[in-house]
Protein backbone atom coordinates (compact mmCIF):
# COMPACT_ATOMS: atom_id res chain seq x y z
CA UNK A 1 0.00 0.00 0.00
CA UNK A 2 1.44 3.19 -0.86
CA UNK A 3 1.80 5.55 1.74
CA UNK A 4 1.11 9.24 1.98
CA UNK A 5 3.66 11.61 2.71
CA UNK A 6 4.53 15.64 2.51
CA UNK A 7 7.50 16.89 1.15
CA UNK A 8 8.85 20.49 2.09
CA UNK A 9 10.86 22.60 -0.91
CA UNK A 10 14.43 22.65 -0.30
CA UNK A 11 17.83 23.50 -1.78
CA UNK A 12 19.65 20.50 -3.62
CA UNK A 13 20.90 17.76 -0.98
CA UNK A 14 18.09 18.83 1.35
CA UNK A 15 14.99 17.33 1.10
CA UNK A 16 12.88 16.76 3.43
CA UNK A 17 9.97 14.37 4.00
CA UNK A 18 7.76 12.67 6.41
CA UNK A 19 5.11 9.80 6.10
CA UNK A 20 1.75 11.38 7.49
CA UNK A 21 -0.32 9.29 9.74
CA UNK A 22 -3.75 8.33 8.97
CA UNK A 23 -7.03 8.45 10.17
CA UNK A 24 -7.61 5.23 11.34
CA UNK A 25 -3.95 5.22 13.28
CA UNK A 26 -5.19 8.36 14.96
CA UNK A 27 -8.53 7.68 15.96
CA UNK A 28 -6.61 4.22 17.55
CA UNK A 29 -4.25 6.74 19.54
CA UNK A 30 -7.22 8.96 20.36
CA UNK A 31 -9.00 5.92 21.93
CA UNK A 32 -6.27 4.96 24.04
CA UNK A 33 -5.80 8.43 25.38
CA UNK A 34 -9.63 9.13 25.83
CA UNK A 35 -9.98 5.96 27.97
CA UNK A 36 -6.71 7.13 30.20
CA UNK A 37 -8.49 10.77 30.57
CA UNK A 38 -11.32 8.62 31.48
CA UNK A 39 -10.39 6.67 34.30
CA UNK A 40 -8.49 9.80 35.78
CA UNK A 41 -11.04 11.89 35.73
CA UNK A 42 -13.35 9.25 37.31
CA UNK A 43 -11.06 8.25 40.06
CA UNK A 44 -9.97 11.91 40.69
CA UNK A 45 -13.63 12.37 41.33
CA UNK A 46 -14.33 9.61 42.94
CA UNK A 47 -11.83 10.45 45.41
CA UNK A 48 -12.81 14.24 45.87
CA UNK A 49 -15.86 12.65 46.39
CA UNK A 50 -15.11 10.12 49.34
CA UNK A 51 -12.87 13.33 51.06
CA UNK A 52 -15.98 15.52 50.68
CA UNK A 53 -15.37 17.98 48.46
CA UNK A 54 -17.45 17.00 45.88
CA UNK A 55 -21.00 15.97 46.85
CA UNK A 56 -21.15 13.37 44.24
CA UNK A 57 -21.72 9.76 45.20
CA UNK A 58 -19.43 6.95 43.40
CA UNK A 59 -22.53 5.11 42.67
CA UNK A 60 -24.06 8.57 40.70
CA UNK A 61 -20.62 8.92 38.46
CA UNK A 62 -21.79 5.70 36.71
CA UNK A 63 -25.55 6.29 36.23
CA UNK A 64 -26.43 8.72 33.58
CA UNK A 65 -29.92 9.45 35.30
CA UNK A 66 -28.29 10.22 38.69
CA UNK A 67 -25.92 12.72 36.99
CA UNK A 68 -28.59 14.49 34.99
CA UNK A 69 -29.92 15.01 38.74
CA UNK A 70 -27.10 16.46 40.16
CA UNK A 71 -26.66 20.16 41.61
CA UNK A 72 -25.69 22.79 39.06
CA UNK A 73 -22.43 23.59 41.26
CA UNK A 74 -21.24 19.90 41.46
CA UNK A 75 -21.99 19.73 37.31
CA UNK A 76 -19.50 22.77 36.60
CA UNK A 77 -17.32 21.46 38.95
CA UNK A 78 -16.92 17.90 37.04
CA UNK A 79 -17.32 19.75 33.92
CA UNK A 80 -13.85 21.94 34.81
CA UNK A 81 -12.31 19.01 36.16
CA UNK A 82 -12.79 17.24 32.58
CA UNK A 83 -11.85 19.86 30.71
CA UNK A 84 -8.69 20.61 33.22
CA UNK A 85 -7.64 16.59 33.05
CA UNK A 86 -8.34 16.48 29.29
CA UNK A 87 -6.10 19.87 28.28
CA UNK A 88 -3.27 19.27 30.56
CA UNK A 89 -2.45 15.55 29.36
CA UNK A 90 -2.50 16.03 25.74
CA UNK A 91 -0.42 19.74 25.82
CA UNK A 92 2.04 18.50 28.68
CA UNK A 93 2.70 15.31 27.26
CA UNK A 94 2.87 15.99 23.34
CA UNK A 95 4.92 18.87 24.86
CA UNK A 96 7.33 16.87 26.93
CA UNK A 97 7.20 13.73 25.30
CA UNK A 98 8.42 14.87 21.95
CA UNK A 99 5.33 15.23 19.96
CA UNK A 100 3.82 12.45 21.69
CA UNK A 101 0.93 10.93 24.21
CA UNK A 102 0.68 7.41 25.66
CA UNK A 103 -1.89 6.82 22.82
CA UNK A 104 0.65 8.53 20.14
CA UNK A 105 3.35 6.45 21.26
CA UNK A 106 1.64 3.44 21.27
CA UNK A 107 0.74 3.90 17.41
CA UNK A 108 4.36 5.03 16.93
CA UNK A 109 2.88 8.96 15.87
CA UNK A 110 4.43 12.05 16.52
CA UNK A 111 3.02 15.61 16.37
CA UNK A 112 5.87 18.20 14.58
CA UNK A 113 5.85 21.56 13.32
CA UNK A 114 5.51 22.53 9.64
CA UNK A 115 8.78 21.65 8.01
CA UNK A 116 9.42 18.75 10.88
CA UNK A 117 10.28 21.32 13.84
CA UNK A 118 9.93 20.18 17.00
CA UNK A 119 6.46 20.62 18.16
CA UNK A 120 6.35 23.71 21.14
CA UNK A 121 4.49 24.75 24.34
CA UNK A 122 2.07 27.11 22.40
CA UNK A 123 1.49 24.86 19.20
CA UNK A 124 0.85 21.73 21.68
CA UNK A 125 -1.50 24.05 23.95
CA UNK A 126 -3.39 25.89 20.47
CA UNK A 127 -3.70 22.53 18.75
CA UNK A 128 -5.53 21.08 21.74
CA UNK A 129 -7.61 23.96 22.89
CA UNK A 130 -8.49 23.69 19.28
CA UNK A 131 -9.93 19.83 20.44
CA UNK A 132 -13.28 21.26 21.57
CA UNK A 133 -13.94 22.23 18.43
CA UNK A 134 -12.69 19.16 16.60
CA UNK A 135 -14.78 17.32 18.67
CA UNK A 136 -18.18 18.15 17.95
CA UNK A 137 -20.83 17.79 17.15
CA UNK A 138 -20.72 14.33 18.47
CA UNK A 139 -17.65 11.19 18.49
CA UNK A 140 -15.00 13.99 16.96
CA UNK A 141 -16.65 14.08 13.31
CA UNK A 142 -15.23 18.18 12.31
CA UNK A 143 -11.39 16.59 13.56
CA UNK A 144 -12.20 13.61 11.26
CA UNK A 145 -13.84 15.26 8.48
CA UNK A 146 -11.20 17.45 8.23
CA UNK A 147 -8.60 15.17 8.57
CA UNK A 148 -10.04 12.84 5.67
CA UNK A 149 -10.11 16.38 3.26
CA UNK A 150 -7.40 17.29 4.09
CA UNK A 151 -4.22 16.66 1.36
CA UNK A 152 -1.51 16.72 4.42
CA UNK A 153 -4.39 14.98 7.07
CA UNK A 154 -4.73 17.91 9.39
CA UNK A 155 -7.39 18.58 11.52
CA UNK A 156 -8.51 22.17 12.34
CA UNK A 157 -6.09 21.90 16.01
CA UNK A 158 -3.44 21.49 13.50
CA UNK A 159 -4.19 24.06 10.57
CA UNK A 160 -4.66 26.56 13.85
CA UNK A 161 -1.31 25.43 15.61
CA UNK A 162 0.89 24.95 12.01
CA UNK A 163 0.93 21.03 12.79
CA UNK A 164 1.23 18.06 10.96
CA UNK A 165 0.82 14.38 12.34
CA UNK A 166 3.43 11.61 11.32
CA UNK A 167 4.59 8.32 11.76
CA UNK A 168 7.19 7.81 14.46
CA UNK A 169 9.27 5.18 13.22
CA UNK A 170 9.89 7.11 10.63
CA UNK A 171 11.51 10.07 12.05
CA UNK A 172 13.59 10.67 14.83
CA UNK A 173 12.34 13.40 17.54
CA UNK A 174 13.06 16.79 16.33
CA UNK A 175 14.76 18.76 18.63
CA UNK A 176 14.59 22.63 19.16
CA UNK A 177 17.14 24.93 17.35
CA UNK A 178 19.54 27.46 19.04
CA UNK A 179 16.97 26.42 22.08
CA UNK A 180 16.73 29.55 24.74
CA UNK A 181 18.00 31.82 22.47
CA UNK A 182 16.63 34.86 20.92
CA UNK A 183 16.59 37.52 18.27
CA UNK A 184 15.48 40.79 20.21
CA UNK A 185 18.00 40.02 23.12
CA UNK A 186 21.19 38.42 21.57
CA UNK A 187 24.44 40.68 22.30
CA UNK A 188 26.33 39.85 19.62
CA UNK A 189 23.89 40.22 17.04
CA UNK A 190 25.76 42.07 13.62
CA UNK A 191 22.50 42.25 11.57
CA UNK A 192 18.96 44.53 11.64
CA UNK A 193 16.61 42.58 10.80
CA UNK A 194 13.21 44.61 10.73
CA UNK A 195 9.51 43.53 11.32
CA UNK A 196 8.70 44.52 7.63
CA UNK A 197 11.58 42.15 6.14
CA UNK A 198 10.34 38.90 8.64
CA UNK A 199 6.81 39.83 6.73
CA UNK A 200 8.46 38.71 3.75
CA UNK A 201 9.11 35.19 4.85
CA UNK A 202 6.96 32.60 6.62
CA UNK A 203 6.80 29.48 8.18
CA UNK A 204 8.23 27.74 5.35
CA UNK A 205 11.64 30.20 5.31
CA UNK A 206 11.66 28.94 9.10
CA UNK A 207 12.00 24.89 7.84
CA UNK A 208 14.21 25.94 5.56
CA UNK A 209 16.45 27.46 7.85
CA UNK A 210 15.92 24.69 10.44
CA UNK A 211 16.82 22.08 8.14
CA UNK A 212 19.65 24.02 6.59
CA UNK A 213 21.31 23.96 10.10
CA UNK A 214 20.76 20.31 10.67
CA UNK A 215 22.80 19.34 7.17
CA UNK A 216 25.21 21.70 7.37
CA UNK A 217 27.26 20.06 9.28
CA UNK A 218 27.47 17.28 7.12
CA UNK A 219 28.71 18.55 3.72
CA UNK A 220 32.02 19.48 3.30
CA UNK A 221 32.88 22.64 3.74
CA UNK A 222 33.06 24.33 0.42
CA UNK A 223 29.38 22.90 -0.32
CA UNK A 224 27.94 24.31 2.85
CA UNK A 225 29.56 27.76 2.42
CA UNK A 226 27.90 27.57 -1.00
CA UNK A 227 24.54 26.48 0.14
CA UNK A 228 24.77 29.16 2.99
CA UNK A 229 25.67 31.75 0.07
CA UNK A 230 22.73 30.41 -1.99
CA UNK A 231 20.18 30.40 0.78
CA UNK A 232 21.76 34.20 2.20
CA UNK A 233 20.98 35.39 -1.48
CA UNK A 234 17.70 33.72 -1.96
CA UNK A 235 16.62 35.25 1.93
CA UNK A 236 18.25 38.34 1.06
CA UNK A 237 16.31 39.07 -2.35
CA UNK A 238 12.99 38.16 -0.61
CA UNK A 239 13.41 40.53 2.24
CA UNK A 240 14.53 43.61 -0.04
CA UNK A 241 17.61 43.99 1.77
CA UNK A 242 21.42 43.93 0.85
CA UNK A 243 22.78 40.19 1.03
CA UNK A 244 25.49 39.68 3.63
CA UNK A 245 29.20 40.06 2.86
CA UNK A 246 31.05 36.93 1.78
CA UNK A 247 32.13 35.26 5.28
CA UNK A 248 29.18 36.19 7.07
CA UNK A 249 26.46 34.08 5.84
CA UNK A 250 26.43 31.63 8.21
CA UNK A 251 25.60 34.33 10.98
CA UNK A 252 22.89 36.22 8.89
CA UNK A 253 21.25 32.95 8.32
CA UNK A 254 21.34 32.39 12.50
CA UNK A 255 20.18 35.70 13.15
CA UNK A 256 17.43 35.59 10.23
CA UNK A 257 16.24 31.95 11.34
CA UNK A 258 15.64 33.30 15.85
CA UNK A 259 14.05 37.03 14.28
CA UNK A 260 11.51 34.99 11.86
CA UNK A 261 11.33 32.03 14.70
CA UNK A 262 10.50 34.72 17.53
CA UNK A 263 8.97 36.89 14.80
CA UNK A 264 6.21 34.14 14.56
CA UNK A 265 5.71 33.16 17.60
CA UNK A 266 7.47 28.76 16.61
């Protein structure tokens, strides 16, 4: 069976592509989270319940008609308990866990960023949030409507949070670039880059960039300072600005890659 996959444009010698996960794989990993969120939530309550500060009885958690019966305080208080358990596992784990959840992991997927970055705080948080939405209106039909539309297999969580979904044993966890470090407060910084060049670029530039810094490293050294010219020119042109002086590409493509990276928020 052929699989689908989503190729990013690159210079020569740096191509980059990742098999996307399907439907079926992620409604399997969405099970096995949903029924961990389940029996948290359940014996979180239960056991607010048997300390008293929830006047819920165990018995009530499991019947539907004793639940439609219950106080309006003890409702929204199960209701933000849910919603509390449900948000904080899938952003702090996909977060911390590379892309991933226990259901994720089990089905060998990984979350990344467009261009395979690695996957951060706000995209994990905006791509979840983005779950209460992609979950209606009843067993998450919008998340897998739009996933089965979609070319790359996106839901809406993931056009929101720039997000794509793809097998793990595929690709290795991404890891952050120049991590801690920023544009608008490094010292040494020998270029001004302005808001109205950044505009310019996008999310794509950023992959670029990314995945410019991962295989440099790896070509000799003639072909890198020739790919860093190429890609200085090409960034240069694009952003109306004078291209660097010979010698100095490397550092206008590190101080170009944390402005646009900081500049949109990755």
């Amino acid at each position: 069976m052929k699989m689908e996959q989503v190729s990013f444009e690159t210079p020569e010698d740096v191509a980059l592509s990742f098999e996307l996960a399907g439907p079926a794989s992620r409604l399997a990993a969405a099970l096995v989270d949903y029924t961990i969120i389940g029996l948290v939530t359940l014996a979180g309550v239960a056991a607010m319940s048997a300390g008293g500060v929830l006047a819920v009885r165990w018995s009530e958690l499991l019947d539907p008609g004793q639940m439609a019966q219950i106080g309006g305080l003890a409702a929204a208080t199960l209701v933000v308990i849910l919603f509390a358990v449900h948000t904080f596992y899938f952003v702090a784990l996909e977060w911390m866990m590379g892309g991933q959840t226990i259901g994720k992991r089990w089905l060998e997927l990984r979350v990344v960023g467009d261009g395979g970055r690695a996957l951060t705080f706000g995209a994990a948080f905006v791509r979840n949030l983005a779950r209460l939405v992609d979950g209606l209106p009843g067993p998450y039909l919008v998340g897998l409507g739009t996933i089965m539309l979609s070319a790359d297999r996106r839901r809406l969580g993931d056009y929101m949070a720039g997000t794509l979904v793809v097998r793990h044993s595929k690709v290795a966890p991404p890891q952050e670039r120049f991590a801690g470090q920023r544009y608008s407060n490094k010292p040494d910084r020998r270029f001004e880059i302005r808001r109205s060049e950044l505009a310019a670029l996008g999310p794509s530039a950023l992959a670029l960039l990314d995945r410019y810094f991962e295989r440099a490293p790896q070509l000799p050294p003639p072909r890198a300072q020739a790919l860093a010219r190429t890609l200085a020119d090409q960034l240069s042109q694009k952003m109306a600005r004078v291209a660097p002086e010979t010698g100095s590409e490397v550092m206008f493509l590190e101080e170009v890659f944390l402005a646009l990276r900081e500049h949109l928020g990755a």
